[in-house]
Protein backbone atom coordinates (compact mmCIF):
# COMPACT_ATOMS: atom_id res chain seq x y z
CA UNK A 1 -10.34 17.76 22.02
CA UNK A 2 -13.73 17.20 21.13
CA UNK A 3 -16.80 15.68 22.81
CA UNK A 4 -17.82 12.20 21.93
CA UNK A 5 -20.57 11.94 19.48
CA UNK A 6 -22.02 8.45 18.33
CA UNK A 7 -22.53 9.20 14.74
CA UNK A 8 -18.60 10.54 14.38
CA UNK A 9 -17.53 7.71 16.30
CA UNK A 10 -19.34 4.97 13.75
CA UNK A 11 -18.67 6.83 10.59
CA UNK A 12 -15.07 6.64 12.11
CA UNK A 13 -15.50 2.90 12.46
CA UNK A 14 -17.22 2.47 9.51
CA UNK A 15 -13.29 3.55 7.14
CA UNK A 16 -11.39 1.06 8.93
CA UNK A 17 -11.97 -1.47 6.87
CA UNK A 18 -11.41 0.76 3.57
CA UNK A 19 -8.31 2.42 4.93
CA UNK A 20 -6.79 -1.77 5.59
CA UNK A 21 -7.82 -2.55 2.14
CA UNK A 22 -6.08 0.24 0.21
CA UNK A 23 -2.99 -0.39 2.57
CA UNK A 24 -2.56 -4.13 2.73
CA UNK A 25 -4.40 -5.43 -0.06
CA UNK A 26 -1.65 -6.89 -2.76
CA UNK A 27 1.19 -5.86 -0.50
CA UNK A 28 4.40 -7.76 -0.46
CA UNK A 29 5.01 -10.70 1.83
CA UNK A 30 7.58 -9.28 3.38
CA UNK A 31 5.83 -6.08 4.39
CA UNK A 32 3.24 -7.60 6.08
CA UNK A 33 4.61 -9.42 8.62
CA UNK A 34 7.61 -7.34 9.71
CA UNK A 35 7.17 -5.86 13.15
CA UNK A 36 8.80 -3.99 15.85
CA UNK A 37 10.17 -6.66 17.81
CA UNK A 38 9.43 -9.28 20.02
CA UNK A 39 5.77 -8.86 21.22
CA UNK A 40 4.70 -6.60 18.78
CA UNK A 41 2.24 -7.00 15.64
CA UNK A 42 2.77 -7.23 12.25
CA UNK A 43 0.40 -5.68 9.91
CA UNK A 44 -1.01 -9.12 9.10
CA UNK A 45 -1.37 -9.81 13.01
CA UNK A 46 -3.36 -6.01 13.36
CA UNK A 47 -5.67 -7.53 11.03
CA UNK A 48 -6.34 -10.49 12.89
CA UNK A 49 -6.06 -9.01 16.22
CA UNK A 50 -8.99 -6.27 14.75
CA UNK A 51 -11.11 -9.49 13.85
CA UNK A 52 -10.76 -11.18 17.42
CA UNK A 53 -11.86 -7.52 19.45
CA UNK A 54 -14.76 -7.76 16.96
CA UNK A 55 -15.45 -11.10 18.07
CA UNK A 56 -14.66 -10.91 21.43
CA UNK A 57 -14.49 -6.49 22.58
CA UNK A 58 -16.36 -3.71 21.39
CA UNK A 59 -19.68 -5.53 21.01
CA UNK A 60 -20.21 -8.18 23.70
CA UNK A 61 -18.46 -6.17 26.29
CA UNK A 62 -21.18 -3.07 25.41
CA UNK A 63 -23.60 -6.23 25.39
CA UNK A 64 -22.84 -6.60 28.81
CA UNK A 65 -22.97 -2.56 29.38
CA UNK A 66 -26.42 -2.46 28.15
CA UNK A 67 -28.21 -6.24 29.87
CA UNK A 68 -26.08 -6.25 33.26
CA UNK A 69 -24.17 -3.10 33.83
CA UNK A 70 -21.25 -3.22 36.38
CA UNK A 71 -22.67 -7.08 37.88
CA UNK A 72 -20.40 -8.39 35.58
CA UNK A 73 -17.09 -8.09 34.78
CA UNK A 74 -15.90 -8.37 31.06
CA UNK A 75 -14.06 -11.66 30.29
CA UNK A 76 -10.46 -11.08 29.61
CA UNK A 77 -9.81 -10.17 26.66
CA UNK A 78 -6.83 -12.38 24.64
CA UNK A 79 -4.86 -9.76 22.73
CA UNK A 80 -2.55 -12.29 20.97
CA UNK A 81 -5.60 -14.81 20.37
CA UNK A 82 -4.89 -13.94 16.22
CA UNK A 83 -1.51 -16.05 16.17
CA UNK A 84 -3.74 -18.95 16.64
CA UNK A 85 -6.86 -18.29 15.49
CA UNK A 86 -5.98 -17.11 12.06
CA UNK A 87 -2.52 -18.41 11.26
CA UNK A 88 -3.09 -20.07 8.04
CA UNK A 89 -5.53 -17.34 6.88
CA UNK A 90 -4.17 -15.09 4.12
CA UNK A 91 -4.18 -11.39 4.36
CA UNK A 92 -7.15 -11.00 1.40
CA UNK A 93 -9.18 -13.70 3.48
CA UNK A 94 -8.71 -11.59 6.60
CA UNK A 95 -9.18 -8.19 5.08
CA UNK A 96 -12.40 -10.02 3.85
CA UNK A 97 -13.26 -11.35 7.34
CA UNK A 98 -12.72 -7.90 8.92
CA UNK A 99 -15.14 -6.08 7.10
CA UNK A 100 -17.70 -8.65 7.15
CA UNK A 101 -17.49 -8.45 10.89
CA UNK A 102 -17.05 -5.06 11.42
CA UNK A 103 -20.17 -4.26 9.41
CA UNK A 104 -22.43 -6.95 11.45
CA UNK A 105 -20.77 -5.11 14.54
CA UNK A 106 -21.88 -1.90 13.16
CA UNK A 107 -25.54 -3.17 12.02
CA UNK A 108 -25.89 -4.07 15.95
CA UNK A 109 -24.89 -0.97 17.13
CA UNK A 110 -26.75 1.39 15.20
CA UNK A 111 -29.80 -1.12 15.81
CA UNK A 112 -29.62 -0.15 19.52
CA UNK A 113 -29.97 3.44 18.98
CA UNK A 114 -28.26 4.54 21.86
CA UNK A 115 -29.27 7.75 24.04
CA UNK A 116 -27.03 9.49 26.18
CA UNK A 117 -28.25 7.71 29.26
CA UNK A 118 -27.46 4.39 27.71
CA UNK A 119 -23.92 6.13 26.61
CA UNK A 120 -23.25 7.11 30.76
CA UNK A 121 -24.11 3.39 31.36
CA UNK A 122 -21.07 1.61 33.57
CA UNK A 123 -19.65 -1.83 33.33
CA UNK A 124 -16.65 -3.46 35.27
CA UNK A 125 -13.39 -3.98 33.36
CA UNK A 126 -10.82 -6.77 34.80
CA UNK A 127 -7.83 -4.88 35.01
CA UNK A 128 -9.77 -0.98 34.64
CA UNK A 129 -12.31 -0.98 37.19
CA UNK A 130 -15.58 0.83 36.05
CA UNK A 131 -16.11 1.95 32.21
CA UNK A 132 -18.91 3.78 30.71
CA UNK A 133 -20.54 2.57 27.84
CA UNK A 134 -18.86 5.85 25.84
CA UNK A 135 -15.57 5.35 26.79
CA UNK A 136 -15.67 1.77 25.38
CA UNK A 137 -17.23 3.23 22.12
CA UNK A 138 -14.48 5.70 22.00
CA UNK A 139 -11.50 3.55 22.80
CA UNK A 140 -12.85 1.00 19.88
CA UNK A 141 -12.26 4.26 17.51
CA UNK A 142 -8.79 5.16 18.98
CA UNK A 143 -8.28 1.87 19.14
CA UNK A 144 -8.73 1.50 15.29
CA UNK A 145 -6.34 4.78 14.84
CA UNK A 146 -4.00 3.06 17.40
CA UNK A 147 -3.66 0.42 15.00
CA UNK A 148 -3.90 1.89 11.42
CA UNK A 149 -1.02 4.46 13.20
CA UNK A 150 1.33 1.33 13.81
CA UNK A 151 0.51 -0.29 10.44
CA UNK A 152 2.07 2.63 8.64
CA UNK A 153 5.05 3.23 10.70
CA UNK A 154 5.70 -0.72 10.85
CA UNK A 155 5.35 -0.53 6.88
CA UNK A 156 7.90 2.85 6.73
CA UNK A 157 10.30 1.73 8.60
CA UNK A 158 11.08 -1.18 6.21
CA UNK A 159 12.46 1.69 4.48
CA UNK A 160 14.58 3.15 7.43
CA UNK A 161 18.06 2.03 5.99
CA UNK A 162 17.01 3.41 2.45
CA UNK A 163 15.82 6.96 2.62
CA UNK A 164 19.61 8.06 3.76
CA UNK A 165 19.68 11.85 5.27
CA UNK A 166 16.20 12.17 4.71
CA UNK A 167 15.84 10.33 8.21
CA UNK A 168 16.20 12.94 10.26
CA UNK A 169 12.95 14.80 9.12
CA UNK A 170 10.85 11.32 8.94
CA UNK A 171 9.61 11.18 12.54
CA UNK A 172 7.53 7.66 11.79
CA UNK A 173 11.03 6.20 11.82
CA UNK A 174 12.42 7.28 15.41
């Protein structure tokens, strides 16, 4: 493991958006919105649901962090909010609307430039109890992995039936 350091974490941040392009961009219907089952996401619904937490997450909750500390709780945060919100989008328009987004989120955090007593800063989250302002930095990068993780395996296992014997070595399908 290694410590958290702000300028790893945004140049993490800062791929995403790349790293959805060069997977999703001019892939087949059919690929993006397979999932896992009932209550999981499609790579089309990732997309969205990556728009909405930078709507909604990573920068109003360390808003909050920053102007009123644990006072106030966060506001829930809708994790299925995408199936309405952006259901007659197309996955170019919300590729588009991703980065857009995630570089104004960016802009406002490097704009703050954070030091490591603002980082030790505590909110309240409604189910977690009391956060620091780098462990919501760092869970929006793993969060980002989280999701780029289950975008390939969704995408590979469309292939699960087809790779024959080979299975056994392909742990993204198990």
């Amino acid at each position: 493991m290694i410590p958290f350091q702000l300028s790893e974490a945004i140049t993490t941040l800062e791929r995403t958006s790349d790293v959805l392009n060069h997977l999703l961009k001019n892939m087949p219907a059919a690929w993006l919105t397979s999932n896992e089952g009932e209550n999981t996401f499609s790579p089309y619904d990732v997309v969205g649901h990556l728009i909405h937490g930078e709507e909604a997450d990573w920068i109003p909750r360390a808003t909050l962090i920053l102007t009123k500390g644990e006072s106030q709780p966060f506001e829930p945060f809708d994790r299925f909010a995408m199936y309405t919100k952006f259901k007659s989008k197309s996955i170019d328009e919300l590729l588009a609307m991703f980065a857009s987004a995630r570089e104004q989120s960016l802009a406002t955090l490097k704009s703050w430039n954070l030091t490591e007593e603002q980082l030790n800063l505590k909110g309240t989250h409604p189910a977690l109890g009391t956060v620091t302002l780098k462990q919501l930095l760092a869970t929006w990068v793993v969060h980002d992995l989280n999701h780029i993780s289950q975008i390939t395996r969704v995408i590979s296992k469309q292939y699960t039936g087809e790779v024959g014997a080979w299975k056994e070595y392909l742990s993204i399908l198990k």
